[in-house]
PDB file of N, CA and C in Angstrom:
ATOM      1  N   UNK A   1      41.884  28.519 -30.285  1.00  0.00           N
ATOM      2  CA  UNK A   1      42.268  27.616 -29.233  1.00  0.00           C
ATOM      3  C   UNK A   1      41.491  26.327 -29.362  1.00  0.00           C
ATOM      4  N   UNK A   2      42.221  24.889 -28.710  1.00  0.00           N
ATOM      5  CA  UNK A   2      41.295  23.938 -29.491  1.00  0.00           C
ATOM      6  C   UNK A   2      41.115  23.361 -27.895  1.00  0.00           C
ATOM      7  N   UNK A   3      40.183  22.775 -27.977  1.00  0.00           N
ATOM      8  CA  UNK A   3      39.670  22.393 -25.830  1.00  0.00           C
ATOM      9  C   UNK A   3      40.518  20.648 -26.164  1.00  0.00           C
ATOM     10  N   UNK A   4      40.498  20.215 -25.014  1.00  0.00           N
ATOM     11  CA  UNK A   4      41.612  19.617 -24.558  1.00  0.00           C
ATOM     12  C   UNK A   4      40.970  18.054 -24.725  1.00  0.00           C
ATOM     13  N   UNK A   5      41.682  17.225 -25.388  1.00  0.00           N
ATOM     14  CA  UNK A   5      41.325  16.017 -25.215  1.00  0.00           C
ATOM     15  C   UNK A   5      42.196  15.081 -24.376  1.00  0.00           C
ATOM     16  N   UNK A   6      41.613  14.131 -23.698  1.00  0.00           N
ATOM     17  CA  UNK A   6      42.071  13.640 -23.043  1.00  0.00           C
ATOM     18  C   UNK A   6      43.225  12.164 -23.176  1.00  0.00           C
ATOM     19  N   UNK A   7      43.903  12.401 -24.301  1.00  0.00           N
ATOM     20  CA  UNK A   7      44.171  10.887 -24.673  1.00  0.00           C
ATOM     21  C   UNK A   7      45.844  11.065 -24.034  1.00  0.00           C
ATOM     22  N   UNK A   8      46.454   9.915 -24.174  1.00  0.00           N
ATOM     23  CA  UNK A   8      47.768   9.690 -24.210  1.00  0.00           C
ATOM     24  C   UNK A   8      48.240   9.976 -25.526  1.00  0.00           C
ATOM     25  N   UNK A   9      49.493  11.094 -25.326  1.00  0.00           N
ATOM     26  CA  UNK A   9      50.319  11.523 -25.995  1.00  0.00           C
ATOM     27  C   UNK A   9      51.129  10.631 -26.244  1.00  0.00           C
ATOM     28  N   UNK A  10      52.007  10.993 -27.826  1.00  0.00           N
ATOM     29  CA  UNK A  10      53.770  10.087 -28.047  1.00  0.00           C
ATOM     30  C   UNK A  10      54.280  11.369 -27.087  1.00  0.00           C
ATOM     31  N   UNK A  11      54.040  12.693 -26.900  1.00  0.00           N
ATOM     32  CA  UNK A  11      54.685  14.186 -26.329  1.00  0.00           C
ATOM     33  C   UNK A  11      54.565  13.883 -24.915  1.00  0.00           C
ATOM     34  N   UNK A  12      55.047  13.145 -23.860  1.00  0.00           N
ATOM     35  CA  UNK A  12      54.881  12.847 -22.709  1.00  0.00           C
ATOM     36  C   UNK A  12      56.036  13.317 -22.058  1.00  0.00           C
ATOM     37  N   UNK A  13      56.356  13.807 -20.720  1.00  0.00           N
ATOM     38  CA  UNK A  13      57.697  14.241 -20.219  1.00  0.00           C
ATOM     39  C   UNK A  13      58.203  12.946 -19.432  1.00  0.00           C
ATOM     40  N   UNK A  14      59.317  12.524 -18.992  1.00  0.00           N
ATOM     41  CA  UNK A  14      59.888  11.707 -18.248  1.00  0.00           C
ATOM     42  C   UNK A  14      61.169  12.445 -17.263  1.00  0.00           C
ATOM     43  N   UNK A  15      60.523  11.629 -16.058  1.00  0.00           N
ATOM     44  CA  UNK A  15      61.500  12.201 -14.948  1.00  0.00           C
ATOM     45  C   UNK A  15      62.578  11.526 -14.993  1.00  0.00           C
ATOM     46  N   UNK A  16      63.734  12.537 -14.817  1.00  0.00           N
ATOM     47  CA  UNK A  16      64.954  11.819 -14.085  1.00  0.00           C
ATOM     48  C   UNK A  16      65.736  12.703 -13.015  1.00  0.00           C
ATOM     49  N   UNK A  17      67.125  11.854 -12.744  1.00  0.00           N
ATOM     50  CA  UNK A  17      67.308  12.294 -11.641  1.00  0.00           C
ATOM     51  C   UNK A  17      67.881  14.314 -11.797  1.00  0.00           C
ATOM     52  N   UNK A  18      67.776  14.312 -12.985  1.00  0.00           N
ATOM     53  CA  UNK A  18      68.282  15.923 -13.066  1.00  0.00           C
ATOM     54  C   UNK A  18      67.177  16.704 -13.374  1.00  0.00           C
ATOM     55  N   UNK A  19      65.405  16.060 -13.312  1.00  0.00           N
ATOM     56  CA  UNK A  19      64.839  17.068 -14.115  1.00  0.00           C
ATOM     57  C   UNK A  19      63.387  16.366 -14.731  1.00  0.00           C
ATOM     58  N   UNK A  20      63.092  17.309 -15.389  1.00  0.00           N
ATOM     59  CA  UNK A  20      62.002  16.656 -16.167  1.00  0.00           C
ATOM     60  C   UNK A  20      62.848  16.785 -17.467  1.00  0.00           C
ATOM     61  N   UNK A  21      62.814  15.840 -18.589  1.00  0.00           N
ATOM     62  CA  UNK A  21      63.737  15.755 -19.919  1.00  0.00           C
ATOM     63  C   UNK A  21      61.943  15.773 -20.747  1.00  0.00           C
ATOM     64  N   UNK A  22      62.185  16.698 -22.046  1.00  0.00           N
ATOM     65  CA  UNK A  22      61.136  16.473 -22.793  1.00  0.00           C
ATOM     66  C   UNK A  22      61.689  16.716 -24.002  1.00  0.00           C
ATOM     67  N   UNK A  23      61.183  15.391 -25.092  1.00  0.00           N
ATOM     68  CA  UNK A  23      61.337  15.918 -26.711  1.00  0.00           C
ATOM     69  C   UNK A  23      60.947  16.816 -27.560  1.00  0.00           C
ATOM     70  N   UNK A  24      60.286  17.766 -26.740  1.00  0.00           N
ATOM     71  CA  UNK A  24      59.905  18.839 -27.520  1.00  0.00           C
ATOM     72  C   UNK A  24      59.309  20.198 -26.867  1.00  0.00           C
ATOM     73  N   UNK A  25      58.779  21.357 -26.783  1.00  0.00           N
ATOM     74  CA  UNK A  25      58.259  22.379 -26.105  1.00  0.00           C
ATOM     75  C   UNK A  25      57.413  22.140 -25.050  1.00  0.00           C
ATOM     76  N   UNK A  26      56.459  21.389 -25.246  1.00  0.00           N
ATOM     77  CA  UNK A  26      55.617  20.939 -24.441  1.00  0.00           C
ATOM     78  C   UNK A  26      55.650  19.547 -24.666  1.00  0.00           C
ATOM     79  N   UNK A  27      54.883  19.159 -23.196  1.00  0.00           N
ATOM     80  CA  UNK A  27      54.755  17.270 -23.194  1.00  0.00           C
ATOM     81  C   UNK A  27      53.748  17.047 -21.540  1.00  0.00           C
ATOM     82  N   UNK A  28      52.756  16.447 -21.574  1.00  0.00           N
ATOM     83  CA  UNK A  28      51.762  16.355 -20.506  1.00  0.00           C
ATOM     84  C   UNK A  28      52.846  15.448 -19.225  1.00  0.00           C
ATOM     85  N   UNK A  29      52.407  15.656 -18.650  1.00  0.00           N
ATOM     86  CA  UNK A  29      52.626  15.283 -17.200  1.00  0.00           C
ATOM     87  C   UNK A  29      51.422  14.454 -16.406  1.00  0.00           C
ATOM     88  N   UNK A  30      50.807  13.672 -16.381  1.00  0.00           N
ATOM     89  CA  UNK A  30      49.577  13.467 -15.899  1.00  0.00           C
ATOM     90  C   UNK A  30      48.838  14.264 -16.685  1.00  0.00           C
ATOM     91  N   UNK A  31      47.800  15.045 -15.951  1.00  0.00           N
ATOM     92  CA  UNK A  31      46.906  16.244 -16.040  1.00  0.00           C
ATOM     93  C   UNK A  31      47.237  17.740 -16.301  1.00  0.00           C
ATOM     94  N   UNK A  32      48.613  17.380 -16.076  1.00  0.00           N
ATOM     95  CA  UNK A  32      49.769  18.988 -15.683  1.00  0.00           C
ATOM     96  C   UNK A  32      50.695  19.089 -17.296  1.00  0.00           C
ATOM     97  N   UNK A  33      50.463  19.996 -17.982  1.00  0.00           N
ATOM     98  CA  UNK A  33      51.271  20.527 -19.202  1.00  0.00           C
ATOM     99  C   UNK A  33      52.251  21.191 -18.845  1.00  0.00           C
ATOM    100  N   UNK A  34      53.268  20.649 -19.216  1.00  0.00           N
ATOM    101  CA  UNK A  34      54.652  20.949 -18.951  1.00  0.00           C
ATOM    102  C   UNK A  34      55.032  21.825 -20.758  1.00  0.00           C
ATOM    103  N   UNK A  35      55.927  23.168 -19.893  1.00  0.00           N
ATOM    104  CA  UNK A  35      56.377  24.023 -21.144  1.00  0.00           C
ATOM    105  C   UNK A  35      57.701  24.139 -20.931  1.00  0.00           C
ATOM    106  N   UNK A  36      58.465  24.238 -22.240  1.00  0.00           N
ATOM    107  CA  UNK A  36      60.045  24.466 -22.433  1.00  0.00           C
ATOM    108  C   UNK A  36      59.754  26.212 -22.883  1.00  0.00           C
ATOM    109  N   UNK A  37      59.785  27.272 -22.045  1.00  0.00           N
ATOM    110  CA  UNK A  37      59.660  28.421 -22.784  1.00  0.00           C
ATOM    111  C   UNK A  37      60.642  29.520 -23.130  1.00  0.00           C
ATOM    112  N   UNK A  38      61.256  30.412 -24.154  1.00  0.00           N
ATOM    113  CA  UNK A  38      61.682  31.173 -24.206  1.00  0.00           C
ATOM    114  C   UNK A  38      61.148  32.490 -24.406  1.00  0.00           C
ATOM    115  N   UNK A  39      61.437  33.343 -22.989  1.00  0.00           N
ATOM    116  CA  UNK A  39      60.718  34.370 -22.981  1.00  0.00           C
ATOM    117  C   UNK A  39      61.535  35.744 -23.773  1.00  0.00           C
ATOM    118  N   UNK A  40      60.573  36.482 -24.038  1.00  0.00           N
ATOM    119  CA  UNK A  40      61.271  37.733 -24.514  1.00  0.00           C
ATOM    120  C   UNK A  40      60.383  38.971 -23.736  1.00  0.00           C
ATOM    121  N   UNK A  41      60.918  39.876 -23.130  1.00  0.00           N
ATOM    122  CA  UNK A  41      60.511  40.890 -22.258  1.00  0.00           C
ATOM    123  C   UNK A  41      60.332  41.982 -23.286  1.00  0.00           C
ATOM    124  N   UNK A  42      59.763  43.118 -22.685  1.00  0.00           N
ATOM    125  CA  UNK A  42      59.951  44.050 -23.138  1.00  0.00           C
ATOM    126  C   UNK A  42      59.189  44.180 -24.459  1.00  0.00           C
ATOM    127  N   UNK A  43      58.365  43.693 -25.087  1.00  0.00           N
ATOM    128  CA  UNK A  43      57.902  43.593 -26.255  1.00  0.00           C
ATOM    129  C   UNK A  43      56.869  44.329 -26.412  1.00  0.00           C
ATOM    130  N   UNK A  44      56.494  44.702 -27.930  1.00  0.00           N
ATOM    131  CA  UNK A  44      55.170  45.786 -28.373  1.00  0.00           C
ATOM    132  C   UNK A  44      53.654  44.904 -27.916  1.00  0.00           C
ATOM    133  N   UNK A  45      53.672  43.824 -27.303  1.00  0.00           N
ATOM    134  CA  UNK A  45      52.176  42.823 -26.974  1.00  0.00           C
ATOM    135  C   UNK A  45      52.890  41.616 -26.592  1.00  0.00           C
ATOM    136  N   UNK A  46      51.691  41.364 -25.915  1.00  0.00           N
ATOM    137  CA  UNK A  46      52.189  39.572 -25.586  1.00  0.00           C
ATOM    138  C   UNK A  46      51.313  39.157 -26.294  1.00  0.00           C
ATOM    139  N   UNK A  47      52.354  37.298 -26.268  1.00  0.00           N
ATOM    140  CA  UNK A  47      51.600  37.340 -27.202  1.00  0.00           C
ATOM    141  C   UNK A  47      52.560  35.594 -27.367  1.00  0.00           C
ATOM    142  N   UNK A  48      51.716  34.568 -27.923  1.00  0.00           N
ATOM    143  CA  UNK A  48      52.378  33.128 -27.868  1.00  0.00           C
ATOM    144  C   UNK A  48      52.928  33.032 -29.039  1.00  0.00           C
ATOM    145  N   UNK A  49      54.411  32.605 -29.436  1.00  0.00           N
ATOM    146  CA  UNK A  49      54.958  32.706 -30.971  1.00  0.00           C
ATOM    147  C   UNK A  49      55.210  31.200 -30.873  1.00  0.00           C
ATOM    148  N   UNK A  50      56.295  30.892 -31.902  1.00  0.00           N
ATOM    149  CA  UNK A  50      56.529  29.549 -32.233  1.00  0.00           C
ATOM    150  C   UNK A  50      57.620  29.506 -32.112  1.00  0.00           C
ATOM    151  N   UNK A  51      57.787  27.588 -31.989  1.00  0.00           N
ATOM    152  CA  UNK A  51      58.652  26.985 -31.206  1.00  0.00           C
ATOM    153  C   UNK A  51      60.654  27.239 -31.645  1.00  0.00           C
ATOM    154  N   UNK A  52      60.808  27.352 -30.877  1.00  0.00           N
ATOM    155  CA  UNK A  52      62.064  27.231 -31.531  1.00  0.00           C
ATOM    156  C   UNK A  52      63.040  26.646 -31.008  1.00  0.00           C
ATOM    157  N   UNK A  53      63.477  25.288 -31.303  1.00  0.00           N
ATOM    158  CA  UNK A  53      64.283  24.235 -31.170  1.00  0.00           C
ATOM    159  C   UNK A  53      63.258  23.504 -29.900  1.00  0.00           C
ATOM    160  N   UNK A  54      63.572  23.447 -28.766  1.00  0.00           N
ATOM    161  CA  UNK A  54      62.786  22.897 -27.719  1.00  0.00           C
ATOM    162  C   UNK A  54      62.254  23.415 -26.394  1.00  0.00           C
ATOM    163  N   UNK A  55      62.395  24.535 -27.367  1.00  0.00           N
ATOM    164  CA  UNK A  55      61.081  26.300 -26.333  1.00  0.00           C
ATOM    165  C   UNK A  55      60.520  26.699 -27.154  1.00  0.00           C
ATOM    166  N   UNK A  56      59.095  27.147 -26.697  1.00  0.00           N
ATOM    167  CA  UNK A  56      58.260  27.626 -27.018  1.00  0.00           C
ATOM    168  C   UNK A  56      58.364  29.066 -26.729  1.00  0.00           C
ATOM    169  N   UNK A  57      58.462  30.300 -27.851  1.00  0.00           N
ATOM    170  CA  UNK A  57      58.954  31.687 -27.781  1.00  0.00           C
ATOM    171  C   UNK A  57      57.668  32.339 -27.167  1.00  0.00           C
ATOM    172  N   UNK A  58      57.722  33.093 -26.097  1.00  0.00           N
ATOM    173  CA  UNK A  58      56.565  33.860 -25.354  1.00  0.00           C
ATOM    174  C   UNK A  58      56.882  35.385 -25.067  1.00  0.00           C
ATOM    175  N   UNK A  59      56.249  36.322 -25.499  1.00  0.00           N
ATOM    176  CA  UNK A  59      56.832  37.622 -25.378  1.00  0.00           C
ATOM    177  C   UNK A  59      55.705  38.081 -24.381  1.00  0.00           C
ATOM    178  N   UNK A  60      56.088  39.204 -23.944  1.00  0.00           N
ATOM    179  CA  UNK A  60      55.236  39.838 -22.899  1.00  0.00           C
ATOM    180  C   UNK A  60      55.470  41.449 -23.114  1.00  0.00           C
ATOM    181  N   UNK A  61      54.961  42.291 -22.541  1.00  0.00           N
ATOM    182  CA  UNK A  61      55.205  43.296 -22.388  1.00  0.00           C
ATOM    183  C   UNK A  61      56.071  44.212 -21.309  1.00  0.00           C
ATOM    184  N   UNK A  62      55.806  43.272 -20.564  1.00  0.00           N
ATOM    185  CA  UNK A  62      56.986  43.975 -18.689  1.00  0.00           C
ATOM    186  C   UNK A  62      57.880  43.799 -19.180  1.00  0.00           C
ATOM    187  N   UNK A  63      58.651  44.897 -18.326  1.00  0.00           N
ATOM    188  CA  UNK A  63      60.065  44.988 -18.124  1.00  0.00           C
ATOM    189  C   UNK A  63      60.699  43.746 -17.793  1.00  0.00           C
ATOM    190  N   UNK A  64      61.775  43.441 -17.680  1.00  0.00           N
ATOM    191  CA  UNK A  64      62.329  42.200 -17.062  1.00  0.00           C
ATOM    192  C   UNK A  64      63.240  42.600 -15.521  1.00  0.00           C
ATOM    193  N   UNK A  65      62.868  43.322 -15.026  1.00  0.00           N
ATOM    194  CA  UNK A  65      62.981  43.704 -13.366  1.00  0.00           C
ATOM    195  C   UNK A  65      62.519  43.014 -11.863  1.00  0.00           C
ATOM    196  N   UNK A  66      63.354  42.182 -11.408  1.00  0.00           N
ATOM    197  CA  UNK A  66      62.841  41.578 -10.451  1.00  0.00           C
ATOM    198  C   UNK A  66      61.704  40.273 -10.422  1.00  0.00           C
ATOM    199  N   UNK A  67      61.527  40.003 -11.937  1.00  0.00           N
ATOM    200  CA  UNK A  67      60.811  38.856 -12.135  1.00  0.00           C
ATOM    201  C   UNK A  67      58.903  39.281 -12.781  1.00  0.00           C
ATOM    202  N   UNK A  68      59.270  40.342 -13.013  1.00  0.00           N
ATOM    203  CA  UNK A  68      57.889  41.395 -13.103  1.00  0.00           C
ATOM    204  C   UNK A  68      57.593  40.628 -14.634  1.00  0.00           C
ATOM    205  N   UNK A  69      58.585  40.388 -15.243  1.00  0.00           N
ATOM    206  CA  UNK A  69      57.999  39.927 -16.672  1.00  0.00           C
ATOM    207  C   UNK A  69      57.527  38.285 -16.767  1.00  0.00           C
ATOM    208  N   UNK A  70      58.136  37.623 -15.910  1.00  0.00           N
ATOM    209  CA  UNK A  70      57.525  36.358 -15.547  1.00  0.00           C
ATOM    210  C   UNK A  70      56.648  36.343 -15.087  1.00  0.00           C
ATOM    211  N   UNK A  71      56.003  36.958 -14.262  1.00  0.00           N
ATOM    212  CA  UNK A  71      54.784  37.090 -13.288  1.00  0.00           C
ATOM    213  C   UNK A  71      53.830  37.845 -14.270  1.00  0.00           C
ATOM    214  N   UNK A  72      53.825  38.521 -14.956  1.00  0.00           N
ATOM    215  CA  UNK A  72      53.525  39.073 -16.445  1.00  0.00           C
ATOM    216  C   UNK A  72      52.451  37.933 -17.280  1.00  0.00           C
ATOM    217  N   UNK A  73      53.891  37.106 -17.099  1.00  0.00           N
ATOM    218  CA  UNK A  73      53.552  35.985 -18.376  1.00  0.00           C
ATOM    219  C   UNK A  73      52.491  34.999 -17.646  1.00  0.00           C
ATOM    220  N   UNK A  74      52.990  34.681 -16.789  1.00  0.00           N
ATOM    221  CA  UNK A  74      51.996  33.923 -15.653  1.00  0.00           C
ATOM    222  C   UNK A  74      51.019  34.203 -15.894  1.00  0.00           C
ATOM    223  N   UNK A  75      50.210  35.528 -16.240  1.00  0.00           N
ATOM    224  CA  UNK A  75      48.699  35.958 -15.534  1.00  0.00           C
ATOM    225  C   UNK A  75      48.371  36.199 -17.156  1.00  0.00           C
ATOM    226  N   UNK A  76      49.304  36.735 -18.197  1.00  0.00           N
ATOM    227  CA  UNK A  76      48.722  36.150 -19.619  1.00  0.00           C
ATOM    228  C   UNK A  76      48.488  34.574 -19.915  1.00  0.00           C
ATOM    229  N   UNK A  77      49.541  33.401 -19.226  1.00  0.00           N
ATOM    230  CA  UNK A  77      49.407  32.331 -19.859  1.00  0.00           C
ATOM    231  C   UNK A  77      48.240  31.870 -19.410  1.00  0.00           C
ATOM    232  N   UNK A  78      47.847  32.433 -17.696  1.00  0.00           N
ATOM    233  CA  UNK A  78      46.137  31.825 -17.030  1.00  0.00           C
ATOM    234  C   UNK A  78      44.817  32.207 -18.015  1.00  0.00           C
ATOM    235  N   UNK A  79      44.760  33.526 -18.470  1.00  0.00           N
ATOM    236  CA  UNK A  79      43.972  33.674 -19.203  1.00  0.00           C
ATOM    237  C   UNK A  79      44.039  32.665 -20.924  1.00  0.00           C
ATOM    238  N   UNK A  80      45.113  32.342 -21.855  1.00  0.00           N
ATOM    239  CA  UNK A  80      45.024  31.740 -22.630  1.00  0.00           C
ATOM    240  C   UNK A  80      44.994  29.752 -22.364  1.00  0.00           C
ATOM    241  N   UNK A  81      45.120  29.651 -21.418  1.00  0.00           N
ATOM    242  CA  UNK A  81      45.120  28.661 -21.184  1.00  0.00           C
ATOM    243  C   UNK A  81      43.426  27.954 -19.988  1.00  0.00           C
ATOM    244  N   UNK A  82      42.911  28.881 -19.609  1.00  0.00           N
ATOM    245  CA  UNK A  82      41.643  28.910 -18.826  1.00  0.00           C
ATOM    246  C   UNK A  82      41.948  28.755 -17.615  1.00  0.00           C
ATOM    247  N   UNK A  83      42.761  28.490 -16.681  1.00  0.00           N
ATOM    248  CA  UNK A  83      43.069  28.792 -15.425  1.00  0.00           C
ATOM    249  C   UNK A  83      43.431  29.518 -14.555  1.00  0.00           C
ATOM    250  N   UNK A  84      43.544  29.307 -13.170  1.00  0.00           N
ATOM    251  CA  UNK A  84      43.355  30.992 -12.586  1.00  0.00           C
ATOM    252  C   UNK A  84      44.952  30.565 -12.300  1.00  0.00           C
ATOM    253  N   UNK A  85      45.653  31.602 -11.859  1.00  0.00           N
ATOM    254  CA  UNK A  85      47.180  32.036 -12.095  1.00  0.00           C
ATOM    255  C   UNK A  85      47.932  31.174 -10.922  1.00  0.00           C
ATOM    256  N   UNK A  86      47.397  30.651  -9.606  1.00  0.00           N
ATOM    257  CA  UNK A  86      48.090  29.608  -9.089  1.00  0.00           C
ATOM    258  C   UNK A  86      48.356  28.298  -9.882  1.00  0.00           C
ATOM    259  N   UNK A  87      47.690  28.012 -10.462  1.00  0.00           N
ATOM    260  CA  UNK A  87      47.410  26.793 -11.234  1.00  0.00           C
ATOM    261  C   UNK A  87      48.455  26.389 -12.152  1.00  0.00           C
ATOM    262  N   UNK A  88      49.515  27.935 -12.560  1.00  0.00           N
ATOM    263  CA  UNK A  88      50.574  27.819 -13.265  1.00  0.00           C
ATOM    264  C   UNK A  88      52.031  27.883 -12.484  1.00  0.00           C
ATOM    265  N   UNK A  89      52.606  27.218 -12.035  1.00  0.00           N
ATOM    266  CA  UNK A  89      53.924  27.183 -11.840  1.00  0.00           C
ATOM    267  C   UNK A  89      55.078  27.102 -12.207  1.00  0.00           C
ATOM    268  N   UNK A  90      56.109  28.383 -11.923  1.00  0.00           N
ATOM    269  CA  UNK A  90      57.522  28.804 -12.887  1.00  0.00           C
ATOM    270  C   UNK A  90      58.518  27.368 -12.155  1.00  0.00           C
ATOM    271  N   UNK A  91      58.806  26.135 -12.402  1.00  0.00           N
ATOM    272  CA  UNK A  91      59.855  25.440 -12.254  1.00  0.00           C
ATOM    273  C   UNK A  91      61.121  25.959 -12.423  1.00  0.00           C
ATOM    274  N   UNK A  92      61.675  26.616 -13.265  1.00  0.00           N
ATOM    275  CA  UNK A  92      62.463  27.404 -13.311  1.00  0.00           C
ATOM    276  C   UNK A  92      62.844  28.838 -13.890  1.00  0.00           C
ATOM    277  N   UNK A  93      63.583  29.381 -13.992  1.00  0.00           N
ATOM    278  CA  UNK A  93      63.630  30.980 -14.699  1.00  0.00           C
ATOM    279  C   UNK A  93      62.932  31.704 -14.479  1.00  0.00           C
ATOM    280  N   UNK A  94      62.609  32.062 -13.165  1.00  0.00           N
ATOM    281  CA  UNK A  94      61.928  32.779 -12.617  1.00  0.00           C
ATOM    282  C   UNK A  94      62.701  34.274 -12.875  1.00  0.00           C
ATOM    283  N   UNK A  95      64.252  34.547 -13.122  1.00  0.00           N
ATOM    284  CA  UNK A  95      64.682  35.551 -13.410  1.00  0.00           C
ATOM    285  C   UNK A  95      65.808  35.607 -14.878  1.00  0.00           C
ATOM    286  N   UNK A  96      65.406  34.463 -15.714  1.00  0.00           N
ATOM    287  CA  UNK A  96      66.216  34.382 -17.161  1.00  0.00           C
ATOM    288  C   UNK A  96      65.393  34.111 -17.775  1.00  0.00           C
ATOM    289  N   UNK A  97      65.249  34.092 -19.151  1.00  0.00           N
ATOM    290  CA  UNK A  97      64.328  33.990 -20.229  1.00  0.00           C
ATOM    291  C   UNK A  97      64.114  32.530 -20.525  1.00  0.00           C
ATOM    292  N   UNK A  98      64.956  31.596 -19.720  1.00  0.00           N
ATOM    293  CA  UNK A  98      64.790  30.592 -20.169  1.00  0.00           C
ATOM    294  C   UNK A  98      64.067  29.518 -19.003  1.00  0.00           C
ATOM    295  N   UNK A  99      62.545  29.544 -19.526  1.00  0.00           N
ATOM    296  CA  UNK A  99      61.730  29.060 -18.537  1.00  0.00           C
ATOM    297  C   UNK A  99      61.180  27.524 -18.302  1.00  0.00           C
ATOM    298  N   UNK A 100      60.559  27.077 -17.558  1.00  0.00           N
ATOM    299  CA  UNK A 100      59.357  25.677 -17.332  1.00  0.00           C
ATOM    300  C   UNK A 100      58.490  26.114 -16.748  1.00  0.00           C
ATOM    301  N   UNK A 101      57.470  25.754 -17.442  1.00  0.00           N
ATOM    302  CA  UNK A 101      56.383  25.765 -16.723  1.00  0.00           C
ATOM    303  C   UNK A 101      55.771  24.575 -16.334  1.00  0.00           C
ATOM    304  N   UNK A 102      54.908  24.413 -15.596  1.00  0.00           N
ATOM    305  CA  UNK A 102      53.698  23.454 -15.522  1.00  0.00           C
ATOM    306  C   UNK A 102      52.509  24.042 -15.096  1.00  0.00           C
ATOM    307  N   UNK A 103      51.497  23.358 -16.072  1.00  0.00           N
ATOM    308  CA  UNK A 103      50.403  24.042 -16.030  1.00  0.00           C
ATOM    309  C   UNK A 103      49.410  22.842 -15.563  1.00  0.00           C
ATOM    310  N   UNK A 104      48.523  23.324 -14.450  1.00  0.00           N
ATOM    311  CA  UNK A 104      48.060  22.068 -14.145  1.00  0.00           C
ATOM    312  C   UNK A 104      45.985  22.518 -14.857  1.00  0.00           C
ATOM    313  N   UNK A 105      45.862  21.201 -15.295  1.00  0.00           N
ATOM    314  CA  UNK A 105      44.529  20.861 -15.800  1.00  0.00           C
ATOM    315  C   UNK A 105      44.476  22.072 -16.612  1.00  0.00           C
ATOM    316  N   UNK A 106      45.141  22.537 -17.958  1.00  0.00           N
ATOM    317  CA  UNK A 106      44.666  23.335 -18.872  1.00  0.00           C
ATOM    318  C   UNK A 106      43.101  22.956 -19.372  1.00  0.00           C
ATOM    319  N   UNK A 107      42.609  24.169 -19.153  1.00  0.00           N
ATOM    320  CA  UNK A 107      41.053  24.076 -19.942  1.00  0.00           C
ATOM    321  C   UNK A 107      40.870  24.272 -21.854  1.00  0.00           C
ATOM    322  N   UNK A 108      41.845  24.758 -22.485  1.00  0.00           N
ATOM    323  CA  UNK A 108      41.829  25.425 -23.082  1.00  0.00           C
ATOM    324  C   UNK A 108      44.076  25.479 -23.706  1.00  0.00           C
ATOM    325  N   UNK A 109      43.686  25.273 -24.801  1.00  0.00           N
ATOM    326  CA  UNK A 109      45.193  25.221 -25.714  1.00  0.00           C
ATOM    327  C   UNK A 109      45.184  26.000 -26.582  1.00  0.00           C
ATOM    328  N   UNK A 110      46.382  26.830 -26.875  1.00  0.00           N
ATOM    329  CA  UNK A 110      46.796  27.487 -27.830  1.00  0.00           C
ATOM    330  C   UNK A 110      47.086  26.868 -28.870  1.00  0.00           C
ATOM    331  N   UNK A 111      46.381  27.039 -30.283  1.00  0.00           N
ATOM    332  CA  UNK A 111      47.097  26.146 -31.333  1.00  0.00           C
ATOM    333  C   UNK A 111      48.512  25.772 -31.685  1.00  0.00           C
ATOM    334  N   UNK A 112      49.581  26.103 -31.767  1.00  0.00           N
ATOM    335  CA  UNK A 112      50.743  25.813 -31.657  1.00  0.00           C
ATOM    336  C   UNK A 112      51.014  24.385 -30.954  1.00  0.00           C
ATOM    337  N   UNK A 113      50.347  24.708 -29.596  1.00  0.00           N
ATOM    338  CA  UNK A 113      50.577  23.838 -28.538  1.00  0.00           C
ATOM    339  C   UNK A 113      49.579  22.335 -29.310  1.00  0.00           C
ATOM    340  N   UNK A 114      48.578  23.043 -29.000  1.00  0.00           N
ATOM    341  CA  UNK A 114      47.687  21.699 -29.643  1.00  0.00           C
ATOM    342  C   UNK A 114      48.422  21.143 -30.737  1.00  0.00           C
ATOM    343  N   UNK A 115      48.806  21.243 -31.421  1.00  0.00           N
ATOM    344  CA  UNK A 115      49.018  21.132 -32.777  1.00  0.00           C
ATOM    345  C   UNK A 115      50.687  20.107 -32.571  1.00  0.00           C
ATOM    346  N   UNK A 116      51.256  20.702 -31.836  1.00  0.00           N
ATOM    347  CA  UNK A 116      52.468  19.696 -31.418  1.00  0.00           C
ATOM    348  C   UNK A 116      51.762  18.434 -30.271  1.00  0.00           C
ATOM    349  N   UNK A 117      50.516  18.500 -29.933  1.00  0.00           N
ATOM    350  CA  UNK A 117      50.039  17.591 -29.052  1.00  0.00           C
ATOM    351  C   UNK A 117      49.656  16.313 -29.840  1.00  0.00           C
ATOM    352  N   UNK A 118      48.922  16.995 -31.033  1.00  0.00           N
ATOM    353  CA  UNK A 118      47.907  15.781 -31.653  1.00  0.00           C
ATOM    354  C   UNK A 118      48.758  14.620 -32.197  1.00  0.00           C
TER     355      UNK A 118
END
């Protein structure tokens, strides 16, 4: 994991009237890291994979029942990311694989992520 520098990104999100639009998986928001994610339930580990097209692939281990595998992912992404689990908010897909997040003041990046940041 690489700790977080503070600069201005070209990976930035922009609002409009339908949304947040981003060129790629992730893109900062202010202070707040915004994710394009595709989740996969049900899996042998969680666990952060790579990007594919303009989501970032995230597997977990829960079932996908009632939102149990999102809430799953939530409390894995607080620990890889250094924040405690309010701090992460599902914008959408709270019950489809196809998620947003925002993560506010990440302490801490997953290489993938970093790596599309720099």
């Amino acid at each position: 994991m690489a700790k977080i520098k503070k600069a201005k990104s070209k990976n930035e999100a922009k609002e409009t009237g339908k949304g947040l639009v981003m060129d790629s998986f992730c893109a900062w928001d202010g202070e707040i890291l915004v994710l394009n994610v595709l989740g996969t339930p049900s899996a042998k580990r969680d666990a952060i994979g790579k990007p594919k097209g303009q989501q970032l692939k995230i597997s977990v281990t829960a079932e996908p029942v009632g939102g149990r595998a999102t809430d799953h992912m939530v409390r894995f992404l607080a620990k890889e990311f250094g924040v405690s689990i309010p701090d992460i908010e599902v914008v959408f897909g709270r019950y489809n694989v196809n998620k947003q997040l925002r993560i506010k003041a990440p302490k801490a990046l997953p290489a993938v992520i970093a790596k599309q940041l720099s």
